[in-house]
Protein backbone atom coordinates (compact mmCIF):
# COMPACT_ATOMS: atom_id res chain seq x y z
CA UNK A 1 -37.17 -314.22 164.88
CA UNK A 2 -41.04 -315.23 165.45
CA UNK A 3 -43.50 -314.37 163.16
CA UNK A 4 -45.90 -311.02 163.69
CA UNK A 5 -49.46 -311.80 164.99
CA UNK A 6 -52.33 -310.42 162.81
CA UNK A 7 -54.59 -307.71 164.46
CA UNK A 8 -57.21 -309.78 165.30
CA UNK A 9 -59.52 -307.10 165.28
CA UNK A 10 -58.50 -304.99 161.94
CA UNK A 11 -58.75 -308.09 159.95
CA UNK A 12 -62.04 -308.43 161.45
CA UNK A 13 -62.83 -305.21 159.96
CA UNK A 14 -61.02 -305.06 156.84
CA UNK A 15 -60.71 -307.05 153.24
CA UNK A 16 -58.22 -307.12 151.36
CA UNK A 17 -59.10 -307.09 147.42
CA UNK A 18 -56.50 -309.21 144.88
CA UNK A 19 -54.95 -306.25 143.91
CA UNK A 20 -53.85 -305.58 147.20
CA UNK A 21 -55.80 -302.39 148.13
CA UNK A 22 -57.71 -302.01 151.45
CA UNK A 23 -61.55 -301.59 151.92
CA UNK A 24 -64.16 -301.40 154.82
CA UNK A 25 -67.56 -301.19 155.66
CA UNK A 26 -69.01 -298.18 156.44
CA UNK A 27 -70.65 -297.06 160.01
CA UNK A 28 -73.85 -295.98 160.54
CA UNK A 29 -76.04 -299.21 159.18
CA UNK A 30 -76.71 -301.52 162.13
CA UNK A 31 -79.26 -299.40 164.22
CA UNK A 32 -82.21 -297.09 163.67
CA UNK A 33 -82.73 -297.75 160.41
CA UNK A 34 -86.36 -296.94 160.32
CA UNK A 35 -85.41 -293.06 160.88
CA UNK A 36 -82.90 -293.63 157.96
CA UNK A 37 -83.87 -292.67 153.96
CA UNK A 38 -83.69 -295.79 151.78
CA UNK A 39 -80.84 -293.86 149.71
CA UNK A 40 -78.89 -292.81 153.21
CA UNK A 41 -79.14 -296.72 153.65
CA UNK A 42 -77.98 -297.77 149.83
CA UNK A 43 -75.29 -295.00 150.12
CA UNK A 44 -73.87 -296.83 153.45
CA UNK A 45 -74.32 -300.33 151.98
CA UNK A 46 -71.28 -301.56 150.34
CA UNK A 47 -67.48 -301.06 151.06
CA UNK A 48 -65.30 -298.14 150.56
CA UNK A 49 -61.47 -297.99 150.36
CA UNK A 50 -59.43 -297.37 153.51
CA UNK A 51 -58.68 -293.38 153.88
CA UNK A 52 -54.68 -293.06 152.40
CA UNK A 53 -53.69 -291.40 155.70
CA UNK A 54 -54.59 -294.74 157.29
CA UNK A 55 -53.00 -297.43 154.69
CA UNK A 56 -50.12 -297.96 156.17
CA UNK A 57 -51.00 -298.21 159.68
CA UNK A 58 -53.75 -300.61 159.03
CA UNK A 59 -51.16 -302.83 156.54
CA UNK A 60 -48.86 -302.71 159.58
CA UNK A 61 -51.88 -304.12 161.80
CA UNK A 62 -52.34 -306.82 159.16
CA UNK A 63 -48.41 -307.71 158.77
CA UNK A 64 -48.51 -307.10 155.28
């Protein structure tokens, strides 16, 4: 049987950390940043862990 191919565009998206949990960036930092507060923009910075409703369809994406 041939191996899975990787979502090309979730692990784009997505990192996985060494313990093996899921995290993303958050939306709303590429544009109109100006209008932003500097703490709206701090608060988005960063990465936060994938919602658990959505684990296992994005650890299907990534074949894992």
């Amino acid at each position: 049987m041939p191996k899975n191919k990787t979502h090309s565009g979730i692990s784009k998206r997505v990192k996985v950390t060494g313990s093996g949990k899921l995290r993303r960036q958050q939306a709303g930092l590429r544009h109109r940043l100006e209008v932003k507060s500097s703490k709206e923009t701090r608060d988005l910075s960063g990465t936060v862990p994938i919602a658990k409703a959505d684990v296992k369809r994005v650890k299907k994406l990534l074949g894992r």
